[in-house]
C-alpha atoms as a PDB file:
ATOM      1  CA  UNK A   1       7.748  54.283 -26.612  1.00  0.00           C
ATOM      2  CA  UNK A   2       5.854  51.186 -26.668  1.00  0.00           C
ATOM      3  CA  UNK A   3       8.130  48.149 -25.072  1.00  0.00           C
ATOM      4  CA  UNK A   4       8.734  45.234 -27.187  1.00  0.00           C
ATOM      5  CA  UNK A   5       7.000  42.117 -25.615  1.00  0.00           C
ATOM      6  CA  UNK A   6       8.934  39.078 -25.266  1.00  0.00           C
ATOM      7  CA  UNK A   7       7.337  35.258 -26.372  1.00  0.00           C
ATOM      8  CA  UNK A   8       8.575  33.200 -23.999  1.00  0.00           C
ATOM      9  CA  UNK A   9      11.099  30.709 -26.266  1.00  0.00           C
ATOM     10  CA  UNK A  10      10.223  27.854 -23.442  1.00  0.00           C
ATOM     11  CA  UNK A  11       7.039  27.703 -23.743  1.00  0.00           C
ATOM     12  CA  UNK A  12       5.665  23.936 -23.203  1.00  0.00           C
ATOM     13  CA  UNK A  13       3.500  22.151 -25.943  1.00  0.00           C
ATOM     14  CA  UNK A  14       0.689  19.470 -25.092  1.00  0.00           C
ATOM     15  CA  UNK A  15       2.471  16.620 -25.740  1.00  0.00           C
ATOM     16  CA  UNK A  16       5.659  17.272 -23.478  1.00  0.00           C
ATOM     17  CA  UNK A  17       3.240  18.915 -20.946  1.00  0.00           C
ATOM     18  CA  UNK A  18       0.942  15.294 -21.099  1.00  0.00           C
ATOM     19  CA  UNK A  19       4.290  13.497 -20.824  1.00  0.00           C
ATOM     20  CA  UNK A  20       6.048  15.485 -17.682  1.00  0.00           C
ATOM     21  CA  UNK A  21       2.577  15.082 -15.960  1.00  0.00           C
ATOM     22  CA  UNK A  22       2.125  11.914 -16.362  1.00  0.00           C
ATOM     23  CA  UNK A  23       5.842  10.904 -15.822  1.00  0.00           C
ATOM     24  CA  UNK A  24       5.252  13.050 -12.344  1.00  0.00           C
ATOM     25  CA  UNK A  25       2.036  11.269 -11.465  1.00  0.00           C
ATOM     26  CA  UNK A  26       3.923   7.569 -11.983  1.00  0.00           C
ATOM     27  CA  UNK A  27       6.539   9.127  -9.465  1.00  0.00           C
ATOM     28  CA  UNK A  28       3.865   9.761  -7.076  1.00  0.00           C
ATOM     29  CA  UNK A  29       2.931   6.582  -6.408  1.00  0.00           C
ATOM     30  CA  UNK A  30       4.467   4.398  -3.615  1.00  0.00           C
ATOM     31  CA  UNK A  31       4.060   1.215  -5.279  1.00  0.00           C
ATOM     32  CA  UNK A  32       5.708   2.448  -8.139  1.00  0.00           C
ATOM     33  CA  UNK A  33       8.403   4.012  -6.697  1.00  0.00           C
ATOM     34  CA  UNK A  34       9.220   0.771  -4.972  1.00  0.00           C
ATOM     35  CA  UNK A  35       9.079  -1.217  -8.048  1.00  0.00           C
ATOM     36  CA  UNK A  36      11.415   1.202 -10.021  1.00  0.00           C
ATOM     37  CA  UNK A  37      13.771   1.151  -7.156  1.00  0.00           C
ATOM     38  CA  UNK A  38      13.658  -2.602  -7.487  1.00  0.00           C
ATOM     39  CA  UNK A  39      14.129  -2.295 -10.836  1.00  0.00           C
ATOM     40  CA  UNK A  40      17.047  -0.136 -10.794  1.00  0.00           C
ATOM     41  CA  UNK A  41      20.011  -2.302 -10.761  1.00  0.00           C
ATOM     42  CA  UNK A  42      18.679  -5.587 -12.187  1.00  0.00           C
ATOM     43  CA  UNK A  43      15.914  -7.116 -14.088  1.00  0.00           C
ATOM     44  CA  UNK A  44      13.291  -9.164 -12.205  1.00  0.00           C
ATOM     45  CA  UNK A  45      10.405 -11.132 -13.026  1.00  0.00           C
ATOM     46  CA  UNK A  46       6.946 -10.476 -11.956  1.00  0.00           C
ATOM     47  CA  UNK A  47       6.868 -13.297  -9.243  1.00  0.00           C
ATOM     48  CA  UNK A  48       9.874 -11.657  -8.091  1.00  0.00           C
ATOM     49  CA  UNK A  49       8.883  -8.375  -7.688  1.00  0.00           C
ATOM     50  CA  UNK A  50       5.727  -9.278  -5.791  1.00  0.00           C
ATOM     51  CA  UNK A  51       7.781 -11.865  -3.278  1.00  0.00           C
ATOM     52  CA  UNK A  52      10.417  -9.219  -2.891  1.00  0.00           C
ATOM     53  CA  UNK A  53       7.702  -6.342  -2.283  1.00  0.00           C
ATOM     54  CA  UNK A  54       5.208  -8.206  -0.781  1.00  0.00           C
ATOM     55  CA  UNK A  55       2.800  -7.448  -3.045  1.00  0.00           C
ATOM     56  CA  UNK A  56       0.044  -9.262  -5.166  1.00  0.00           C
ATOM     57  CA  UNK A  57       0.873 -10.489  -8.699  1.00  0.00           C
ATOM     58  CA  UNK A  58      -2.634  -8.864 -10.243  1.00  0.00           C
ATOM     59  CA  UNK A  59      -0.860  -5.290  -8.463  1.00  0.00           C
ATOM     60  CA  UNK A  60       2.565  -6.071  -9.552  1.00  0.00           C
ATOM     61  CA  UNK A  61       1.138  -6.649 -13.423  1.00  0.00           C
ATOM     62  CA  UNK A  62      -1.246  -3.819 -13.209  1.00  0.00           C
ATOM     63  CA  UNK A  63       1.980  -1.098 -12.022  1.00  0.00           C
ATOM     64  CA  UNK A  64       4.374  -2.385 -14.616  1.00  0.00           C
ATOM     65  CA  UNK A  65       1.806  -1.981 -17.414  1.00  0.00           C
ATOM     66  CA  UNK A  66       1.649   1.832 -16.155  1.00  0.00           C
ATOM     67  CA  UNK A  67       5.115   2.088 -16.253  1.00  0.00           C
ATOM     68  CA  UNK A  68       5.560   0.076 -19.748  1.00  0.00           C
ATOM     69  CA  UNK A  69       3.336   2.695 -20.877  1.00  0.00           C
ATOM     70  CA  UNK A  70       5.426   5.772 -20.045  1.00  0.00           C
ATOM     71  CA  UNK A  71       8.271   3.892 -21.472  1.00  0.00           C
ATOM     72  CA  UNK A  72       9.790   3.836 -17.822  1.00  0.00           C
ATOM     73  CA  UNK A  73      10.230   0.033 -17.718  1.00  0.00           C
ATOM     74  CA  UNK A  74      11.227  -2.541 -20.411  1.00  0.00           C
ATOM     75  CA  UNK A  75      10.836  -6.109 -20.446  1.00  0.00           C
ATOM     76  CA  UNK A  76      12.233  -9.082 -22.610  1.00  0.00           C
ATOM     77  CA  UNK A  77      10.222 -12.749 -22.787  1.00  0.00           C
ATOM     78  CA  UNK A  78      12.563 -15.615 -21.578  1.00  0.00           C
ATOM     79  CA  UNK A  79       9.792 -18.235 -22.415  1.00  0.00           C
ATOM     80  CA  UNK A  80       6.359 -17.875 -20.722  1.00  0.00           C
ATOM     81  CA  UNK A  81       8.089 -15.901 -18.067  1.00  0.00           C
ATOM     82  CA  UNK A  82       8.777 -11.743 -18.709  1.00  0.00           C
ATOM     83  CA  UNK A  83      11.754 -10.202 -16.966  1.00  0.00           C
ATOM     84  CA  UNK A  84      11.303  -6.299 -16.945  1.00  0.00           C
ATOM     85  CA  UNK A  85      14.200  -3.244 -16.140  1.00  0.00           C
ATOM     86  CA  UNK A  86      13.980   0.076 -16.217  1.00  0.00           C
ATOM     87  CA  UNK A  87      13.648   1.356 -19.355  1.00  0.00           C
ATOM     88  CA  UNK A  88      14.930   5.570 -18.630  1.00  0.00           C
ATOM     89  CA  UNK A  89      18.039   6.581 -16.796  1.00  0.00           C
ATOM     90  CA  UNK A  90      16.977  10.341 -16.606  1.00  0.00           C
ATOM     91  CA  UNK A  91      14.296   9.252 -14.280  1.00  0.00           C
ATOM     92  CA  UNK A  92      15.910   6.809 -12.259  1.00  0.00           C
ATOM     93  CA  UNK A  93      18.219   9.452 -11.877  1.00  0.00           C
ATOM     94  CA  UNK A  94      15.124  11.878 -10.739  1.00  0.00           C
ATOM     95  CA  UNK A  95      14.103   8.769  -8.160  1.00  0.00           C
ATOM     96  CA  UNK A  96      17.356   8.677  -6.477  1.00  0.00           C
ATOM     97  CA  UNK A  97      17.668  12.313  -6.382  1.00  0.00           C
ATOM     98  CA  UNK A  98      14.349  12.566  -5.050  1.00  0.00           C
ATOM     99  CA  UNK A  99      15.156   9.724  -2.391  1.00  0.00           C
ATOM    100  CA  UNK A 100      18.406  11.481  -1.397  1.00  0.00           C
ATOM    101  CA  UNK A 101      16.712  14.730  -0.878  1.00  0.00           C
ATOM    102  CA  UNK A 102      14.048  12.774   1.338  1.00  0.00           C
ATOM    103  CA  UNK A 103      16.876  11.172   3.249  1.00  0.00           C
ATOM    104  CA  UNK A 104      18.649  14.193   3.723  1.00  0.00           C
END
């Protein structure tokens, strides 16, 4: 008797596959990781990030365009100045897993 073989029902497409990649590879960057911790419990602007991270405002822009990208931060316009947030609680759930499992 010839055994029935299964198709695996959770098989990934390309899309989701391109997504969960690149959400991992945005996780695996320090800079980013410190900016969506930032980000995690209130808005701030770009200035703000950079004074409070000690980081430059061309590196500052050039993360949160990565992340605006992925959909992992949001931002609104309160005039010439831009105020971003994270944009996805699943992952900022992920992050402070992640940091809690580092800590631990």
């Amino acid at each position: 008797m010839a055994e029935e073989v299964q198709t695996n029902t959770h098989e990934l497409d390309e899309e989701t596959l391109f997504v969960v990649s690149q959400t991992f590879k945005a996780l695996s960057d320090p800079t980013r990781i410190r900016i969506l911790n930032l980000l995690c419990c209130d808005e701030h602007s770009v200035n703000d990030i950079a004074e409070a991270l000690n980081l430059g405002q061309s590196t500052v822009s050039h993360q949160l365009r990565f992340l605006k990208n992925l959909r992992l931060v949001k931002f609104r316009r309160e005039g010439t100045t831009l105020y971003y947030s994270s944009d996805d609680d699943h992952i900022m759930n992920l992050l402070h897993q992640a940091i809690g499992h580092a800590k631990h």
